[in-house]
C-alpha atoms as a PDB file:
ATOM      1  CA  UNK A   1       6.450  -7.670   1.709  1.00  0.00           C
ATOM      2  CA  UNK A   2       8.524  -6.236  -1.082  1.00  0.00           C
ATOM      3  CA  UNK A   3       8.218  -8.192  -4.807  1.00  0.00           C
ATOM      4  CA  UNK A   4      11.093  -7.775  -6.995  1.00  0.00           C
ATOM      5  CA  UNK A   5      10.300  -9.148 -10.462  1.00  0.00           C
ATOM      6  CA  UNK A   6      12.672 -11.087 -12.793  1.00  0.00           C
ATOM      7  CA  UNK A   7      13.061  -7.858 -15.430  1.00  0.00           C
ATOM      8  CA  UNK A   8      14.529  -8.806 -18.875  1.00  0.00           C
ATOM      9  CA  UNK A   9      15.693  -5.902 -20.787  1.00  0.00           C
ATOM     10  CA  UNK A  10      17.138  -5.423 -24.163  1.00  0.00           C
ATOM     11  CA  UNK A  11      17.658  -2.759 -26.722  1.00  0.00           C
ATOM     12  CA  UNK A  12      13.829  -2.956 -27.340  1.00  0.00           C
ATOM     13  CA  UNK A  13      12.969  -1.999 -23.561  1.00  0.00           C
ATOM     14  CA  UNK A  14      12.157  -4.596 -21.113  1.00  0.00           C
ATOM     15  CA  UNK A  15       9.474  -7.599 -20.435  1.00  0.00           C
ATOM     16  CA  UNK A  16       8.472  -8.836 -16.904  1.00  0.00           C
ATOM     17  CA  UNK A  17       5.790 -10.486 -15.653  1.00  0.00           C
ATOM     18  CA  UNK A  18       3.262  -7.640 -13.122  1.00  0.00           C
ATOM     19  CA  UNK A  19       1.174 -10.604 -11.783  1.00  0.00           C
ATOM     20  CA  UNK A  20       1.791 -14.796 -11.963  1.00  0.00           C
ATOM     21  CA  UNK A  21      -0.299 -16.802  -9.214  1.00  0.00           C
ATOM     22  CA  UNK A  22       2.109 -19.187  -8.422  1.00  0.00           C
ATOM     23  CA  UNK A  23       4.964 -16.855  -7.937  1.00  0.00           C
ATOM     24  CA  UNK A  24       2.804 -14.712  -5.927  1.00  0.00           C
ATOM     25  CA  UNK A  25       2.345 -17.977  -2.975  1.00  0.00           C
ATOM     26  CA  UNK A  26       5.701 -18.928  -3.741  1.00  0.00           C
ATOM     27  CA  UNK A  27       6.919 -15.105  -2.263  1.00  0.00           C
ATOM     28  CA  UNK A  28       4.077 -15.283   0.322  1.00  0.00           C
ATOM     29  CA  UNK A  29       5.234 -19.010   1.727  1.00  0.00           C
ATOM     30  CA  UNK A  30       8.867 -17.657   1.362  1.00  0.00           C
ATOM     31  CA  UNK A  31       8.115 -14.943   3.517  1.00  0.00           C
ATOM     32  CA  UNK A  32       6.137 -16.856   5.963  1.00  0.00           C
ATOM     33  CA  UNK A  33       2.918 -17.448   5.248  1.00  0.00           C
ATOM     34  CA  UNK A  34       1.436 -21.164   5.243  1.00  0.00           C
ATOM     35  CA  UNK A  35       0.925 -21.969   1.969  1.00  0.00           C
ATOM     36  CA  UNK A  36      -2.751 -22.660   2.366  1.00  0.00           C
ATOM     37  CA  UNK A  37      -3.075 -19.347   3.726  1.00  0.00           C
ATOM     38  CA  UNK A  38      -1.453 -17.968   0.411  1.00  0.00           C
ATOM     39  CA  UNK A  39      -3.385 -19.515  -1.870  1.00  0.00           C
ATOM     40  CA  UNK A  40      -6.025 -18.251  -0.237  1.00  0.00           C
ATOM     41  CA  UNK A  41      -5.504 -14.739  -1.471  1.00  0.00           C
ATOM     42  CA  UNK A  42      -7.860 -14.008  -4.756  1.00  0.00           C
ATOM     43  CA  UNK A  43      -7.703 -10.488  -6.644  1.00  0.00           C
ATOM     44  CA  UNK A  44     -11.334  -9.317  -7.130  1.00  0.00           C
ATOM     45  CA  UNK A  45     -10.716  -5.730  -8.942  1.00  0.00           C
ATOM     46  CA  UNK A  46      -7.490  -3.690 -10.146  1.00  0.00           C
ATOM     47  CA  UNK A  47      -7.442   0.035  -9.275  1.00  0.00           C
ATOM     48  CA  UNK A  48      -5.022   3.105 -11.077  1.00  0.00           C
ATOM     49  CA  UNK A  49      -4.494   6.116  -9.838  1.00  0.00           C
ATOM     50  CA  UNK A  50      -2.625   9.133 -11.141  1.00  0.00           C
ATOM     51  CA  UNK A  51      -0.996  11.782  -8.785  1.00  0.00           C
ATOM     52  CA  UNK A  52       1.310  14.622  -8.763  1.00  0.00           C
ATOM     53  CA  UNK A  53       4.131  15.694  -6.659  1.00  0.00           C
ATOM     54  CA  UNK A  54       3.683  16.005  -3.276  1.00  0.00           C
ATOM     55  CA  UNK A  55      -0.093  13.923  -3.442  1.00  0.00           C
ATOM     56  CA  UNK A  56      -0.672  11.792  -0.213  1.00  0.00           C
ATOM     57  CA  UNK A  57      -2.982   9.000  -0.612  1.00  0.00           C
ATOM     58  CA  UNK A  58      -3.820   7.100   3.265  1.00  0.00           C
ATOM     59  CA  UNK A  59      -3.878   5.989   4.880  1.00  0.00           C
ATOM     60  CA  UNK A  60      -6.273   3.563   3.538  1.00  0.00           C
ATOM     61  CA  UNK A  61      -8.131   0.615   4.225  1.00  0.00           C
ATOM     62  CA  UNK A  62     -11.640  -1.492   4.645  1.00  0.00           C
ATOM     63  CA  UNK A  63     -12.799  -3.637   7.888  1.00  0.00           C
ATOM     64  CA  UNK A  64     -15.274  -6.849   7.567  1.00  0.00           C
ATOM     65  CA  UNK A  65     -16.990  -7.790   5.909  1.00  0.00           C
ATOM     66  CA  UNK A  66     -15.358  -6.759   2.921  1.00  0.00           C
ATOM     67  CA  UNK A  67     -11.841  -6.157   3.656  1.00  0.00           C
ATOM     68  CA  UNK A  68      -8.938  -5.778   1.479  1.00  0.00           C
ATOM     69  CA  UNK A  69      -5.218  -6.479   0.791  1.00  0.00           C
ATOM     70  CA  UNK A  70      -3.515  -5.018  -1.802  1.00  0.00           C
ATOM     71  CA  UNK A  71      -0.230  -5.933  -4.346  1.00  0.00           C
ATOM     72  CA  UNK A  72       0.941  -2.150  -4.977  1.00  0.00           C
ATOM     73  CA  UNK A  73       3.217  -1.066  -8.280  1.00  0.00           C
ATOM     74  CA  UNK A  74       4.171   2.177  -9.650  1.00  0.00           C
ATOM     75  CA  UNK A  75       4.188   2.392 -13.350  1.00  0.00           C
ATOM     76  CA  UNK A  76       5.231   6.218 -13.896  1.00  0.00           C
ATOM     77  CA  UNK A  77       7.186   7.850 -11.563  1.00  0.00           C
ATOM     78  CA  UNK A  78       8.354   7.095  -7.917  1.00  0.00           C
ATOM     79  CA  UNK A  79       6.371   7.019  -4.679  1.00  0.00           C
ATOM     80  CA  UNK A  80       6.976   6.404  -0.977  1.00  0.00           C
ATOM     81  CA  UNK A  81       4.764   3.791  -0.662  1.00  0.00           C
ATOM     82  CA  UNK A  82       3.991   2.451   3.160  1.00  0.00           C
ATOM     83  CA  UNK A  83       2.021  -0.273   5.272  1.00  0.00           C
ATOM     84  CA  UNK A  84       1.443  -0.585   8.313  1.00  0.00           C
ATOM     85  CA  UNK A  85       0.140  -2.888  10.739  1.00  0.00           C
ATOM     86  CA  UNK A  86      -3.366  -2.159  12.145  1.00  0.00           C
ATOM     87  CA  UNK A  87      -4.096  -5.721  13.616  1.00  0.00           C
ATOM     88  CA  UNK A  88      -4.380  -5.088  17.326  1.00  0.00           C
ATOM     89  CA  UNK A  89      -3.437  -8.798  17.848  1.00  0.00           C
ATOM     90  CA  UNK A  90       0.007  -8.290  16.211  1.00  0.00           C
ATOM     91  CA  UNK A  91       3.137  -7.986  17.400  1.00  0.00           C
ATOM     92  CA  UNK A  92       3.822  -5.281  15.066  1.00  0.00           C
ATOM     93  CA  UNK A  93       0.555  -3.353  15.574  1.00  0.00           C
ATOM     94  CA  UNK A  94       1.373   0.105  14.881  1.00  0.00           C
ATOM     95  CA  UNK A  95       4.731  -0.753  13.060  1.00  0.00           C
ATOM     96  CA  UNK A  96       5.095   0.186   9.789  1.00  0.00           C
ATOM     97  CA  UNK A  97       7.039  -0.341   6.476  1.00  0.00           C
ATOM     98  CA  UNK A  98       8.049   1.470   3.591  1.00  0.00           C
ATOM     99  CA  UNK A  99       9.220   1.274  -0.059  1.00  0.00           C
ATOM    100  CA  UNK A 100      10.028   3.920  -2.803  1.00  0.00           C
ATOM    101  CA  UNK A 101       8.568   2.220  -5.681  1.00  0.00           C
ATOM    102  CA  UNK A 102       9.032   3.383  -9.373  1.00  0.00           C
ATOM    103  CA  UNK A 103       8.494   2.889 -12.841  1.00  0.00           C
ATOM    104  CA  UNK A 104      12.268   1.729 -13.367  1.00  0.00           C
ATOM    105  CA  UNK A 105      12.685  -0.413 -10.369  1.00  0.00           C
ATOM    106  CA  UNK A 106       9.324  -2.763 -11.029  1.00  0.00           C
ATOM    107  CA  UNK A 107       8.750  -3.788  -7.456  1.00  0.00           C
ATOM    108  CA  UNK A 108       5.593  -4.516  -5.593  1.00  0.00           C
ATOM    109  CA  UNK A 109       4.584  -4.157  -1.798  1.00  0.00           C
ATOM    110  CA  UNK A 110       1.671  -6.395  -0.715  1.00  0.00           C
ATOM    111  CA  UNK A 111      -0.135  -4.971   1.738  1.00  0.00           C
ATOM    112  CA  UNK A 112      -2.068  -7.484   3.287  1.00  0.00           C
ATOM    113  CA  UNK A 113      -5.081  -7.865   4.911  1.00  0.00           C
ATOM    114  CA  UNK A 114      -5.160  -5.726   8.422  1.00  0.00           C
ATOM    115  CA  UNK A 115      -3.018  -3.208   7.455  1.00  0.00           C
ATOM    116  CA  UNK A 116      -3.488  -0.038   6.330  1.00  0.00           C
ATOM    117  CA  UNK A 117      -1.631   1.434   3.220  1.00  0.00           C
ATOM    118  CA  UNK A 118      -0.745   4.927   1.492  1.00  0.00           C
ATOM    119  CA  UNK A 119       2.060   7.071  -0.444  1.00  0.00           C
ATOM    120  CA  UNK A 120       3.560  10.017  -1.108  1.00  0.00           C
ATOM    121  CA  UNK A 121       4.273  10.841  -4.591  1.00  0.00           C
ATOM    122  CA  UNK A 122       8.157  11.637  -4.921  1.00  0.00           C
ATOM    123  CA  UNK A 123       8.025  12.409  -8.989  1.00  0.00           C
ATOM    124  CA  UNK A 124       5.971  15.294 -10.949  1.00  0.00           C
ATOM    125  CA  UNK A 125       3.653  12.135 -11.795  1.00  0.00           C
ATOM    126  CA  UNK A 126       3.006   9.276 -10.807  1.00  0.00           C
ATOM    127  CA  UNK A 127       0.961   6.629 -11.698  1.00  0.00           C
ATOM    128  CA  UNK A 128       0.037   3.385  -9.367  1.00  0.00           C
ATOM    129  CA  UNK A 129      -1.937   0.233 -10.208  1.00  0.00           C
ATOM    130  CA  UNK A 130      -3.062  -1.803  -7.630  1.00  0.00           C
ATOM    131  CA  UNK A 131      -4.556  -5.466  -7.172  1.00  0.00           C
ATOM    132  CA  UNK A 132      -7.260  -5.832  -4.632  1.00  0.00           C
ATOM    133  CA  UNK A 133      -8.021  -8.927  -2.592  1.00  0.00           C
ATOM    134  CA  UNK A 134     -11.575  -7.619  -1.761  1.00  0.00           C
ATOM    135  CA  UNK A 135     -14.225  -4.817  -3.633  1.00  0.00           C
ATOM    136  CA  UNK A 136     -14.365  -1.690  -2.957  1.00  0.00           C
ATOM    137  CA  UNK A 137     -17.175  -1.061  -0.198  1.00  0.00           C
ATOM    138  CA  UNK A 138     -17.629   2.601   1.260  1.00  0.00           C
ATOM    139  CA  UNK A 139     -19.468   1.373   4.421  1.00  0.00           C
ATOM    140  CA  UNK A 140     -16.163  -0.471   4.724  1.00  0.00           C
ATOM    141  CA  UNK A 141     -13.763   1.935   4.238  1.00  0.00           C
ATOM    142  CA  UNK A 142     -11.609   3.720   6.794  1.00  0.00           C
ATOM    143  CA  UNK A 143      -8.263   6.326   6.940  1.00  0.00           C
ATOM    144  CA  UNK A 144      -6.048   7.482   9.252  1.00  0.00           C
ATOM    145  CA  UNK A 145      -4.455  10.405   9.741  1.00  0.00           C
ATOM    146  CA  UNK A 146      -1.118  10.372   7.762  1.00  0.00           C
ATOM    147  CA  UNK A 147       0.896  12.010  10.334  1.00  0.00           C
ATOM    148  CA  UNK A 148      -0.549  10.306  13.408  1.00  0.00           C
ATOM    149  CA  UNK A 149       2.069  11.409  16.482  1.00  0.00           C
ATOM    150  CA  UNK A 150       1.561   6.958  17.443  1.00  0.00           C
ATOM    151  CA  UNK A 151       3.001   5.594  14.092  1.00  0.00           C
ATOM    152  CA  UNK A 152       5.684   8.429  12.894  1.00  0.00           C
ATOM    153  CA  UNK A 153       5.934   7.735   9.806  1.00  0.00           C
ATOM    154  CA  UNK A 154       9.000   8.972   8.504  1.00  0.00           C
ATOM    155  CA  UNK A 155       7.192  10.375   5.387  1.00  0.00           C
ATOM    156  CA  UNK A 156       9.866  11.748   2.612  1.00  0.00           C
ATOM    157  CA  UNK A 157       8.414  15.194   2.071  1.00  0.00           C
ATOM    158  CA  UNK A 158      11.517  17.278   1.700  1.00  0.00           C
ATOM    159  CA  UNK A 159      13.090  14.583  -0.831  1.00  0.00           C
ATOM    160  CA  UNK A 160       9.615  15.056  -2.614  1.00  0.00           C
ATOM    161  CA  UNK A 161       9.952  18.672  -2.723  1.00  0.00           C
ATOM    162  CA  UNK A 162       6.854  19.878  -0.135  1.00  0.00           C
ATOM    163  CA  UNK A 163       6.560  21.523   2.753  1.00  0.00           C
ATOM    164  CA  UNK A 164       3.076  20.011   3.336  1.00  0.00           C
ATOM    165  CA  UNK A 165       1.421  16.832   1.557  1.00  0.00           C
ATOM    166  CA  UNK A 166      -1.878  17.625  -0.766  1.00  0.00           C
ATOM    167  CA  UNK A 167      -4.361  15.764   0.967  1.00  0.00           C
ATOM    168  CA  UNK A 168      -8.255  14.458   0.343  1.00  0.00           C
ATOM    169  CA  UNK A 169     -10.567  16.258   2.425  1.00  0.00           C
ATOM    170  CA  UNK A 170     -11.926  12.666   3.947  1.00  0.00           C
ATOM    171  CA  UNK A 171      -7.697  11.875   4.416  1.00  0.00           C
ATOM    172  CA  UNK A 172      -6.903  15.664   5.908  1.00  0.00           C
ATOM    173  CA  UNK A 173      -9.815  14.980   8.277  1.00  0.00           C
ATOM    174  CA  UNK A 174      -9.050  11.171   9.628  1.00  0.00           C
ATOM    175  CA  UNK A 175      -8.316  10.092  13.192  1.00  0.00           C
ATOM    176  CA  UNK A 176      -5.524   9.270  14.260  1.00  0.00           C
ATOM    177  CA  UNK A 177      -4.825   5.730  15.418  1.00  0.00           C
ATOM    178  CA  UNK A 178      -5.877   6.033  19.173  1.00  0.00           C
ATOM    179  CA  UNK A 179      -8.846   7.417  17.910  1.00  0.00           C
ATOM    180  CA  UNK A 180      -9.374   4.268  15.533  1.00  0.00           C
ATOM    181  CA  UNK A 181      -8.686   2.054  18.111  1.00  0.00           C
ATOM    182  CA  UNK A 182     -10.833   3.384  20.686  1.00  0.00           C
ATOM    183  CA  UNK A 183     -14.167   3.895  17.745  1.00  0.00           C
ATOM    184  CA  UNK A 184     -13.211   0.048  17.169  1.00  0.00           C
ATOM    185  CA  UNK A 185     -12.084   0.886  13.709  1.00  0.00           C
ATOM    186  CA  UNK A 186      -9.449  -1.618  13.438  1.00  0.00           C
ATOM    187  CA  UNK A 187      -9.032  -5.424  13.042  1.00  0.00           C
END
């Protein structure tokens, strides 16, 4: 789900507001979600990262008992940032979604729980701040392969100026999503 903030800008710059509670469950019920549901979802840490061009972080994300959604925003630069659906019960399983969010455009993608999440840095730099709905837990933790053949993910690479992405060794070396499903490594 893509969050566009209310930006006010002047000849000073611009003020918005990066996180309010009860605009967050107002965009969740709006796009779906009961609103019990909503205000069920509780930040426990904030993560930053800083990348350069051509930097693929994913795809990312942690089973049970400690697993995590996550409200995504660039602050410098522009990334391709992408979800996608790893909940074997879902309609969607396997779909995915993407943004390009940036420092000048403000928006957010929640990722939520049961779906797995990464991006592709488009700019020189970029910098990304996420919210997390669960800690960090490495026994938890799980990737898939960026370019798995099941989801083609129509990743930007040319627009970011790459031939190939610059990968961690633990992403370069993930399954792909059969492989996932078959270890049981989904939701």
């Amino acid at each position: 789900m893509l969050l566009k903030p209310r930006v006010f800008g002047d000849d000073r710059g611009f003020f918005f507001e990066s996180w309010n509670q009860r605009a967050f469950v107002a965009a969740l019920v709006e796009g779906g979600w009961s609103e019990a549901d909503a205000k069920q979802v509780e930040f426990r840490q904030d993560n930053h990262s800083r990348s350069s061009r051509g930097v693929l972080r994913g795809l990312h994300y942690q089973l049970e008992p400690e697993p995590q959604g996550k409200l995504v925003r660039c602050t410098v630069g522009a990334i391709f940032d992408v979800a996608v659906d790893l909940r074997r019960s879902s309609d969607t399983f396997g779909h995915w979604v993407a943004a390009e969010l940036t420092a000048e455009n403000h928006q957010q993608l929640w990722v939520p729980v049961g779906f797995g999440h990464g991006f592709l840095t488009l700019s020189d730099q970029a910098e990304v701040l996420y919210k997390a709905s669960g800690f960090w837990n490495r026994d938890c933790e799980r990737s898939l392969r960026w370019d798995a053949p099941q989801l083609a993910i129509d990743w930007p690479l040319e627009s970011a100026g790459v031939k190939q992405p610059l990968l961690a060794q633990k992403d370069a070396a993930a399954p792909s999503l059969s492989v996932a499903e078959s270890m049981g490594d989904l939701f």
